[in-house]
PDB file of N, CA and C in Angstrom:
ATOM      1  N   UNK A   1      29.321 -21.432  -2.076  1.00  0.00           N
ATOM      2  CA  UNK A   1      28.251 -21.552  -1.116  1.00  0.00           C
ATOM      3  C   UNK A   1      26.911 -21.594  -1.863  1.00  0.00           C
ATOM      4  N   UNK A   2      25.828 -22.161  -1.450  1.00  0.00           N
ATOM      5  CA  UNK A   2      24.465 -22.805  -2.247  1.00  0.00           C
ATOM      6  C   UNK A   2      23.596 -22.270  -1.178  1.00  0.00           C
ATOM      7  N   UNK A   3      22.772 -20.980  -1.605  1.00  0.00           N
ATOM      8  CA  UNK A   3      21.567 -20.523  -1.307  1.00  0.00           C
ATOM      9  C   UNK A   3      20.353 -21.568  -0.342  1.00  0.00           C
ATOM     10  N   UNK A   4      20.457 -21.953   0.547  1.00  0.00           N
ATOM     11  CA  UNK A   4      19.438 -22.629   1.247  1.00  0.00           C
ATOM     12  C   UNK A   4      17.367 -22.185   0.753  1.00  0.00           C
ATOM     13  N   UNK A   5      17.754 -20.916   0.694  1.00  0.00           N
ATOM     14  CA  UNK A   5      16.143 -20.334   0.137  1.00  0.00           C
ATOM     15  C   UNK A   5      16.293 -19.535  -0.893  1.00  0.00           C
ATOM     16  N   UNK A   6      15.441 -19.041  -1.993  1.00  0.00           N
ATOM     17  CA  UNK A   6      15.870 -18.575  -2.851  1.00  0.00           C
ATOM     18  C   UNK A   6      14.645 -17.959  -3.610  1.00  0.00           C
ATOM     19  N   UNK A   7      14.140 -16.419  -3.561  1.00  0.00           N
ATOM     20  CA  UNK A   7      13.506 -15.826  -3.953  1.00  0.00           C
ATOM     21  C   UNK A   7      13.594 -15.692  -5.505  1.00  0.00           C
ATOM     22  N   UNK A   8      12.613 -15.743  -6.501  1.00  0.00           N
ATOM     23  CA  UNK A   8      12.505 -15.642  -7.707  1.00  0.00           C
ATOM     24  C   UNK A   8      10.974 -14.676  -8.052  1.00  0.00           C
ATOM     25  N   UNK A   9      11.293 -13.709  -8.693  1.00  0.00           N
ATOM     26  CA  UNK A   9      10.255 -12.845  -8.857  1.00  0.00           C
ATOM     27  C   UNK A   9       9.918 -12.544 -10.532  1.00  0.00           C
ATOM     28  N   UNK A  10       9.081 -12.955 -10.478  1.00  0.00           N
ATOM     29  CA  UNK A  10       8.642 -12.495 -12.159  1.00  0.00           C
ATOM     30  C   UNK A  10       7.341 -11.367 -12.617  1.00  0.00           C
ATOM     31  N   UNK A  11       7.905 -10.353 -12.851  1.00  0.00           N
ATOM     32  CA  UNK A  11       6.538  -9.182 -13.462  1.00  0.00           C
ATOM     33  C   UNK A  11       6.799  -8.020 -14.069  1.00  0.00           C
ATOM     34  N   UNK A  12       6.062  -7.777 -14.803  1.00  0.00           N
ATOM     35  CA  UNK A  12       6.159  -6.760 -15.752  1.00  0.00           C
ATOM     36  C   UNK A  12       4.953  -6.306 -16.047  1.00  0.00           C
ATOM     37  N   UNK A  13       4.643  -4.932 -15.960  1.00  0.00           N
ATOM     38  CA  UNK A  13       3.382  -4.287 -16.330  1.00  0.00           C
ATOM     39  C   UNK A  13       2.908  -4.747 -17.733  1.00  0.00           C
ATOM     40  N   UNK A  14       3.421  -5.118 -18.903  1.00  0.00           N
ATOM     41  CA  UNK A  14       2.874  -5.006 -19.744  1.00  0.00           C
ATOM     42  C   UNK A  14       2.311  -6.432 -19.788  1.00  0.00           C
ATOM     43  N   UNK A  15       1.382  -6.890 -20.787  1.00  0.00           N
ATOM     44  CA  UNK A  15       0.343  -7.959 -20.579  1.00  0.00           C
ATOM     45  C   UNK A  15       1.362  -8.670 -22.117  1.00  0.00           C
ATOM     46  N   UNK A  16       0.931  -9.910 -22.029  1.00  0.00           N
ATOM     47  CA  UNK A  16       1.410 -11.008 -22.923  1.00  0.00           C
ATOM     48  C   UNK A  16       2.802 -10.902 -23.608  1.00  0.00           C
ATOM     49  N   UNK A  17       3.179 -10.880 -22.222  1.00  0.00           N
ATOM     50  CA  UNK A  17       4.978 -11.339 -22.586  1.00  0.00           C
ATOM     51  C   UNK A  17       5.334 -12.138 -21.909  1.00  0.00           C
ATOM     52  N   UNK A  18       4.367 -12.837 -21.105  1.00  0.00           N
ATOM     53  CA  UNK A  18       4.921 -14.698 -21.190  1.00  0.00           C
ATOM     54  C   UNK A  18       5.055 -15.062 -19.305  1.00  0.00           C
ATOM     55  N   UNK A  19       4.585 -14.068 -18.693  1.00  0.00           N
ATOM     56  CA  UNK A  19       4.843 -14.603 -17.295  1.00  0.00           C
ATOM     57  C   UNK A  19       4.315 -15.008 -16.585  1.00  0.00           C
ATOM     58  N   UNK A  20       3.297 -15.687 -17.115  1.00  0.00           N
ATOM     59  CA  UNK A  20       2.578 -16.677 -16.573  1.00  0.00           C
ATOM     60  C   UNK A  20       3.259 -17.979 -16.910  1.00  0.00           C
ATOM     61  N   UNK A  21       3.549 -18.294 -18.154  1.00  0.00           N
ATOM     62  CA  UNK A  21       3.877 -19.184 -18.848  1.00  0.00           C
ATOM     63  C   UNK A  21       4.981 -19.547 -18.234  1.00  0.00           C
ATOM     64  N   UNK A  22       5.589 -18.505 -18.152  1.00  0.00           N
ATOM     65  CA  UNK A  22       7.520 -18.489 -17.070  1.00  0.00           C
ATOM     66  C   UNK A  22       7.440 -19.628 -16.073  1.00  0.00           C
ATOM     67  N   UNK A  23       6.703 -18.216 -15.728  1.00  0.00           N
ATOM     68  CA  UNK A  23       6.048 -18.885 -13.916  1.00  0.00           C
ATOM     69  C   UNK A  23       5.960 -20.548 -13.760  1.00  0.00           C
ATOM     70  N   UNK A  24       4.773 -20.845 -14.779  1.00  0.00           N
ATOM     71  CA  UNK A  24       4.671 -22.021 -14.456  1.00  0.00           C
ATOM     72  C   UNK A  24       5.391 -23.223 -15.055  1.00  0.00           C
ATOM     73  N   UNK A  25       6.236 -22.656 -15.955  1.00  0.00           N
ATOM     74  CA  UNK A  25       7.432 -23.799 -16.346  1.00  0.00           C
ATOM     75  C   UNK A  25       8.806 -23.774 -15.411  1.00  0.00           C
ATOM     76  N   UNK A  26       9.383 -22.666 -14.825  1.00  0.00           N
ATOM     77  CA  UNK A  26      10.311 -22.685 -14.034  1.00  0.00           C
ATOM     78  C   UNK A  26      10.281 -23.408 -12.679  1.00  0.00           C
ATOM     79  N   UNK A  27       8.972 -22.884 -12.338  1.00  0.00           N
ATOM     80  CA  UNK A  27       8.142 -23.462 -11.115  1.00  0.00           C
ATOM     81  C   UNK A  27       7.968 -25.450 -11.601  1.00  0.00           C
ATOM     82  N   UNK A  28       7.722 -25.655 -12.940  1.00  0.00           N
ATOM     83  CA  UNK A  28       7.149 -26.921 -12.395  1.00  0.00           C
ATOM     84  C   UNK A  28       8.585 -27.864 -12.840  1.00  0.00           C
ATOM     85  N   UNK A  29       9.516 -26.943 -13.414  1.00  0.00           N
ATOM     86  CA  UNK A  29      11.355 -27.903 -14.045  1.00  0.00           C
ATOM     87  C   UNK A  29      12.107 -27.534 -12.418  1.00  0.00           C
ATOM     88  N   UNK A  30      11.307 -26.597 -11.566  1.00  0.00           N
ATOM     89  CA  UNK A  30      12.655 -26.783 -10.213  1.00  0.00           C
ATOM     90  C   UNK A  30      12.133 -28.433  -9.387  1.00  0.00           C
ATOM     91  N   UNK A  31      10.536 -27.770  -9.806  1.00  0.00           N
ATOM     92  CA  UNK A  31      10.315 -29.216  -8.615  1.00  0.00           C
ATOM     93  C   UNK A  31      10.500 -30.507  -8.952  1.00  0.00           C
ATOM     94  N   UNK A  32      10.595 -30.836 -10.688  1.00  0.00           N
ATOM     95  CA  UNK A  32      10.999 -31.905 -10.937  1.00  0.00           C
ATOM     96  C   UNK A  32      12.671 -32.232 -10.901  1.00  0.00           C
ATOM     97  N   UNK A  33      13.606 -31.221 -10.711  1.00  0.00           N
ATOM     98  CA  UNK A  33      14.866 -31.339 -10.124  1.00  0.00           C
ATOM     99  C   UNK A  33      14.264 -31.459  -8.945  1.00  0.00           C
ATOM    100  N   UNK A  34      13.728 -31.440  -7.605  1.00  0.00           N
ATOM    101  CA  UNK A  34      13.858 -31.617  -6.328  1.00  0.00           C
ATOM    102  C   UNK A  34      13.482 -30.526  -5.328  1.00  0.00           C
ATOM    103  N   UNK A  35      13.468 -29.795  -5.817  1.00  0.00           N
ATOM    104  CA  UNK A  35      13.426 -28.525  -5.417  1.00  0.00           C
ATOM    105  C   UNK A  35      11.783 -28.166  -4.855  1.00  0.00           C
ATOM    106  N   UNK A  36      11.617 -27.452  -3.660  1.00  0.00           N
ATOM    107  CA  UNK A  36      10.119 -27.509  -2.721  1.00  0.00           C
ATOM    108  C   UNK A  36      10.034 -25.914  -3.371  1.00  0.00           C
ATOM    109  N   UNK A  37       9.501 -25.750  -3.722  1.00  0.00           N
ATOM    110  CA  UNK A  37       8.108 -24.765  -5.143  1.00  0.00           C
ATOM    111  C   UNK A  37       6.776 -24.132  -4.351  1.00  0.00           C
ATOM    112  N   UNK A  38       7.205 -22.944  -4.242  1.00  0.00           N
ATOM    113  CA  UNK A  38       5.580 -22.208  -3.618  1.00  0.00           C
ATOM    114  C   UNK A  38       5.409 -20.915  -4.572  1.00  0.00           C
ATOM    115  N   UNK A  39       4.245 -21.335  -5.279  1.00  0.00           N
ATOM    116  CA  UNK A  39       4.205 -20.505  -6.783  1.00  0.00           C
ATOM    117  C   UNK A  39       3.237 -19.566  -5.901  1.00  0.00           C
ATOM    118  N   UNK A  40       2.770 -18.142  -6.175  1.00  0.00           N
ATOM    119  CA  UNK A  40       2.053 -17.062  -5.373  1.00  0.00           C
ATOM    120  C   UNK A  40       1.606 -16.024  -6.325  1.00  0.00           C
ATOM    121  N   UNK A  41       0.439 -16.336  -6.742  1.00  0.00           N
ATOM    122  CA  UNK A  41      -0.695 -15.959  -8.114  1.00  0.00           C
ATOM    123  C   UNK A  41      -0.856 -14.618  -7.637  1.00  0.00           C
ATOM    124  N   UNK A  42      -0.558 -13.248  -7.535  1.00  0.00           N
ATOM    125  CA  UNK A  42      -1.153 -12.185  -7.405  1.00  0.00           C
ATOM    126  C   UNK A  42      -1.574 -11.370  -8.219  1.00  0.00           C
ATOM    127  N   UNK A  43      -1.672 -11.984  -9.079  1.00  0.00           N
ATOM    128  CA  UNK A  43      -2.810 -11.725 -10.536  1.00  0.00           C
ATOM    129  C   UNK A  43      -4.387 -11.713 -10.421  1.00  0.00           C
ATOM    130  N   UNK A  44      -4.976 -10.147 -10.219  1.00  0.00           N
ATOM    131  CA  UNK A  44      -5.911 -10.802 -10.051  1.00  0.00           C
ATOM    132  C   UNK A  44      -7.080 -11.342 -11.595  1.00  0.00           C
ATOM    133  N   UNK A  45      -6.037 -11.047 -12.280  1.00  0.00           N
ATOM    134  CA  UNK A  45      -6.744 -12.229 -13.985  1.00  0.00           C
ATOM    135  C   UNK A  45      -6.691 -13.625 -13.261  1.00  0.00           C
ATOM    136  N   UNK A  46      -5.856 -14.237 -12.219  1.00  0.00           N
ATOM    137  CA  UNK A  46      -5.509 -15.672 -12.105  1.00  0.00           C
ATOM    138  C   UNK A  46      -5.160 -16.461 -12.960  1.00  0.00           C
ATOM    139  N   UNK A  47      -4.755 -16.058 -13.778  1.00  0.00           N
ATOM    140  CA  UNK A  47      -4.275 -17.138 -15.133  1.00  0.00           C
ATOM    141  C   UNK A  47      -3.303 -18.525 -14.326  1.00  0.00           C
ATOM    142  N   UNK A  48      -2.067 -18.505 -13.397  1.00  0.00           N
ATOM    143  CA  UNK A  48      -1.631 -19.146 -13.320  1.00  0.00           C
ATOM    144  C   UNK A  48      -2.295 -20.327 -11.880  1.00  0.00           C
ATOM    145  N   UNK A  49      -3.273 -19.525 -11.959  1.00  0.00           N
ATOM    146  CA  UNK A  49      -4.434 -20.265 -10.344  1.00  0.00           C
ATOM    147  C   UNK A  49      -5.136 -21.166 -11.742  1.00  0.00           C
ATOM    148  N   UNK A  50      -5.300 -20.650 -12.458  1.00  0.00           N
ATOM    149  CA  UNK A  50      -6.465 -21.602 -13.120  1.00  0.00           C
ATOM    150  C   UNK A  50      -5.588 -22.108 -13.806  1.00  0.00           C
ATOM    151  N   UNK A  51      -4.090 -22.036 -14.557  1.00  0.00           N
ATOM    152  CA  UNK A  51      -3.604 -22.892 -15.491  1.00  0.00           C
ATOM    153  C   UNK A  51      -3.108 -24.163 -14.595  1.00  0.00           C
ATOM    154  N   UNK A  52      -2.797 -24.070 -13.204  1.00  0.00           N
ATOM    155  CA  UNK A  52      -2.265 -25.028 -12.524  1.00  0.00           C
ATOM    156  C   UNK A  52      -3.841 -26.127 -11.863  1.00  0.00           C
ATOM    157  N   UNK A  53      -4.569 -25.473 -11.908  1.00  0.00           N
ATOM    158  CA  UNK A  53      -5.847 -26.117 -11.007  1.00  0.00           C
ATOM    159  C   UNK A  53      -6.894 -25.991 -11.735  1.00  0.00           C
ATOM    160  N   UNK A  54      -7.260 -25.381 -13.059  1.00  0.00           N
ATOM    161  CA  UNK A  54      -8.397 -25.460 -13.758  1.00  0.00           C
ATOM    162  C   UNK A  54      -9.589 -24.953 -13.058  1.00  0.00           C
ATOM    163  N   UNK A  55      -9.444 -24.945 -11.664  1.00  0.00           N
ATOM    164  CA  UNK A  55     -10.304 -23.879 -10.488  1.00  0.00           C
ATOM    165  C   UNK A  55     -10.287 -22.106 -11.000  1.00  0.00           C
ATOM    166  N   UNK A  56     -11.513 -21.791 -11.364  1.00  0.00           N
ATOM    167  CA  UNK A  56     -11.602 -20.545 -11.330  1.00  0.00           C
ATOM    168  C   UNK A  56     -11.985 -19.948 -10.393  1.00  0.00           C
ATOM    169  N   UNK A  57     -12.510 -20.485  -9.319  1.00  0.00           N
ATOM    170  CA  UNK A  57     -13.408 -20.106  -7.995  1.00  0.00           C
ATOM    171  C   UNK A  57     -12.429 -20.687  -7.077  1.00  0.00           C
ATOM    172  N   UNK A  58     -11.338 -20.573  -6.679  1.00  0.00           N
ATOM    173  CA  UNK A  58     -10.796 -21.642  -4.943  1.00  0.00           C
ATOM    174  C   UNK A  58     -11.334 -21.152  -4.274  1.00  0.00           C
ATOM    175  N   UNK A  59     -11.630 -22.104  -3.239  1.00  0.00           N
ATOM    176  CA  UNK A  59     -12.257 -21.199  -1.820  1.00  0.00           C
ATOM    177  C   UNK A  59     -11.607 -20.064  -0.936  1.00  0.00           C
ATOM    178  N   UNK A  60     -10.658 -20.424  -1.122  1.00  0.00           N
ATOM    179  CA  UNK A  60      -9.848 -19.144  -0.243  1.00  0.00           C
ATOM    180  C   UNK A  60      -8.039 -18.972  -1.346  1.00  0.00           C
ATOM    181  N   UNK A  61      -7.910 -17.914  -0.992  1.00  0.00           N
ATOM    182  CA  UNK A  61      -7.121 -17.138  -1.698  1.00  0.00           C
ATOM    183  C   UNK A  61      -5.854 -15.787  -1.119  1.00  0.00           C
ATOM    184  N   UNK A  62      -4.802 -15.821  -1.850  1.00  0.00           N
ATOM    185  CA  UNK A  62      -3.726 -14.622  -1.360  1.00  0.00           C
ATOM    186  C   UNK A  62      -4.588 -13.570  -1.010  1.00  0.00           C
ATOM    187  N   UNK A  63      -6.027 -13.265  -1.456  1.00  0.00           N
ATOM    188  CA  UNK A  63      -7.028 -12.220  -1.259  1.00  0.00           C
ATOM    189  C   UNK A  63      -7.104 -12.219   0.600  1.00  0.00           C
ATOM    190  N   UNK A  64      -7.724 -13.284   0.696  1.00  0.00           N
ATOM    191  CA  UNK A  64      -8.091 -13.748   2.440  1.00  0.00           C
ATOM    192  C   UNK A  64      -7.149 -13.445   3.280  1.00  0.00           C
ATOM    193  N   UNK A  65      -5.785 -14.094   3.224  1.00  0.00           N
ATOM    194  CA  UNK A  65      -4.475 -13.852   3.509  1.00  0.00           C
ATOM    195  C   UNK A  65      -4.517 -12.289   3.813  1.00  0.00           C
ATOM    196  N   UNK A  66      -4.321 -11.843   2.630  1.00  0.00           N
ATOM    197  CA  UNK A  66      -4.229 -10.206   2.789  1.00  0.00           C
ATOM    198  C   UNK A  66      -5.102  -8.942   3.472  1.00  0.00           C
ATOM    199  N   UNK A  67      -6.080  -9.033   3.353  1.00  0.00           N
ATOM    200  CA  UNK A  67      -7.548  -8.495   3.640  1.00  0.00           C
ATOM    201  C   UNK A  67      -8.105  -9.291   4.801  1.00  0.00           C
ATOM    202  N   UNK A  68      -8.326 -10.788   4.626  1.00  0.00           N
ATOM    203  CA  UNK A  68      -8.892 -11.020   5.995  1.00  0.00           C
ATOM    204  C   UNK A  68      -7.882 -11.349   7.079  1.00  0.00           C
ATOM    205  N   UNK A  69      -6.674 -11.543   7.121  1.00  0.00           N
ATOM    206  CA  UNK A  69      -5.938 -12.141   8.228  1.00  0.00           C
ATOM    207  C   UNK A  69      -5.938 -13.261   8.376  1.00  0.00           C
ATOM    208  N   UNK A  70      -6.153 -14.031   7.016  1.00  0.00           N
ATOM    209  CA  UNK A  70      -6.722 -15.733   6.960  1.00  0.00           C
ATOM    210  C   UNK A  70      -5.306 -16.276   7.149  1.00  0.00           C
ATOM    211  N   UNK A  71      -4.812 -17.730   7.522  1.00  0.00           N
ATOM    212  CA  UNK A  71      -3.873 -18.032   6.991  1.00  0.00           C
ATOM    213  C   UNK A  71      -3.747 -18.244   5.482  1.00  0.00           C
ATOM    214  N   UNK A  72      -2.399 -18.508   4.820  1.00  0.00           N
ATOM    215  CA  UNK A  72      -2.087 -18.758   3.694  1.00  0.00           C
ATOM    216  C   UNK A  72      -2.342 -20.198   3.191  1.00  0.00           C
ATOM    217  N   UNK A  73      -3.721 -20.191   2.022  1.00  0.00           N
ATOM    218  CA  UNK A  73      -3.555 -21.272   1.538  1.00  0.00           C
ATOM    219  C   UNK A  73      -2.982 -21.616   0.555  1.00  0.00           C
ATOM    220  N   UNK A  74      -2.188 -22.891   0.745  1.00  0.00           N
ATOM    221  CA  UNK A  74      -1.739 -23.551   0.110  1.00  0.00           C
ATOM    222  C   UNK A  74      -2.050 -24.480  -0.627  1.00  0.00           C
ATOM    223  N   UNK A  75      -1.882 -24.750  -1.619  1.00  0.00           N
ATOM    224  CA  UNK A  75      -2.488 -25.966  -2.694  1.00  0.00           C
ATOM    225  C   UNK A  75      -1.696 -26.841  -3.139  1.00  0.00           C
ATOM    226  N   UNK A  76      -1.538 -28.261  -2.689  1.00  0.00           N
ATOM    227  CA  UNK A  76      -0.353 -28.861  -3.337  1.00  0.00           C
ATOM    228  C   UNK A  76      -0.921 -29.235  -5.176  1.00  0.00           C
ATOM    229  N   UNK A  77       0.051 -29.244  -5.787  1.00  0.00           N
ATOM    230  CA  UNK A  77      -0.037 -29.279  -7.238  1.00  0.00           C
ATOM    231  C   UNK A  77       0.303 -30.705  -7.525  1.00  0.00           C
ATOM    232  N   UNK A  78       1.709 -30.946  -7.011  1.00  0.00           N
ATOM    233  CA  UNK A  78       2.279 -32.446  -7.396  1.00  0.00           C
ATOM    234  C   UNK A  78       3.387 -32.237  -6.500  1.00  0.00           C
ATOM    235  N   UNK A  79       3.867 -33.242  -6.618  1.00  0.00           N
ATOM    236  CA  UNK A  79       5.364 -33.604  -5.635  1.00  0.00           C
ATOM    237  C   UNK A  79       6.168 -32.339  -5.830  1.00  0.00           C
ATOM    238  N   UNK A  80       6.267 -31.460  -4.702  1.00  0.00           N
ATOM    239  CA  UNK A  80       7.545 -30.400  -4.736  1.00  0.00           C
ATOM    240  C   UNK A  80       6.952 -29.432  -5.131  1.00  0.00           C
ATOM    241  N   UNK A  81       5.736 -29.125  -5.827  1.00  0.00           N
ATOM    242  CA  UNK A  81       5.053 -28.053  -6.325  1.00  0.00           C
ATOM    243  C   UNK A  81       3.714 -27.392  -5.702  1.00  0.00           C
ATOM    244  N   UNK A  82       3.769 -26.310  -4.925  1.00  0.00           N
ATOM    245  CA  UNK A  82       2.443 -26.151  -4.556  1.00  0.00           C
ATOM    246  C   UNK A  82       2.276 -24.907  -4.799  1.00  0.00           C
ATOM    247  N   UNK A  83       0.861 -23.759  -4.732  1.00  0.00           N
ATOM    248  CA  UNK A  83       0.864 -22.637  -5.190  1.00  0.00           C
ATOM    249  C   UNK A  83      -0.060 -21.993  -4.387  1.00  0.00           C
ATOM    250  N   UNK A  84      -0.018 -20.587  -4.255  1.00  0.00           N
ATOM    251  CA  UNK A  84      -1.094 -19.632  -3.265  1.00  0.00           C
ATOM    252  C   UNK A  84      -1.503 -19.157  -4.595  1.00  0.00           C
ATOM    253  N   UNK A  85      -3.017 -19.791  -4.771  1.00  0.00           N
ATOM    254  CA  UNK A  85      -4.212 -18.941  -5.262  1.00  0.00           C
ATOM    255  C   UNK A  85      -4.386 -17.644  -5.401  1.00  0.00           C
ATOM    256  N   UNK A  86      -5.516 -16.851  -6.438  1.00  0.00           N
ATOM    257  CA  UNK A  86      -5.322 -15.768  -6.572  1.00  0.00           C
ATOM    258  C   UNK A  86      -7.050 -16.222  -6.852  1.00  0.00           C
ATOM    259  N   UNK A  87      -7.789 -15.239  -6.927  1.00  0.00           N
ATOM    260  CA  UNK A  87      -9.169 -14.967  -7.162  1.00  0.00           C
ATOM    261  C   UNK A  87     -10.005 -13.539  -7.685  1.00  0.00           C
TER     262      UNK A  87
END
């Protein structure tokens, strides 16, 4: 039997052991297999908000979502890949 949805979680307290880097290579080899990709930056360094979008400022963010009751924005990246911001 084949998982219809499929949670993937990556973190570790300690700093520069690669999970950003993870993040955004696992995230961007599912969507080029086919696979629909919602990457969710809760970093608030944003490393993987700015490595995917070069945006250090997005306008709205998992912050808004959380705190204001905003909906969740979404950012498409490329085909199959999109990501919730962090700020």
């Amino acid at each position: 039997m084949v998982a219809k949805n499929l949670t993937i979680a990556i973190g570790n307290q300690k700093g520069g052991v690669g999970k950003t880097t993870s993040t955004a290579c696992i995230g961007a080899a599912l969507a080029l297999r086919g696979k629909r990709v919602l990457l969710v930056d809760l970093d608030a360094q944003q490393n993987l908000t700015f490595t995917l979008t070069q945006n250090e400022d997005p306008e709205t963010s998992i912050y808004d979502t959380l705190v204001k009751d905003q909906p969740l924005p979404i950012v498409p990246i490329r085909e199959n890949l999109d990501l919730v911001p962090a700020s």
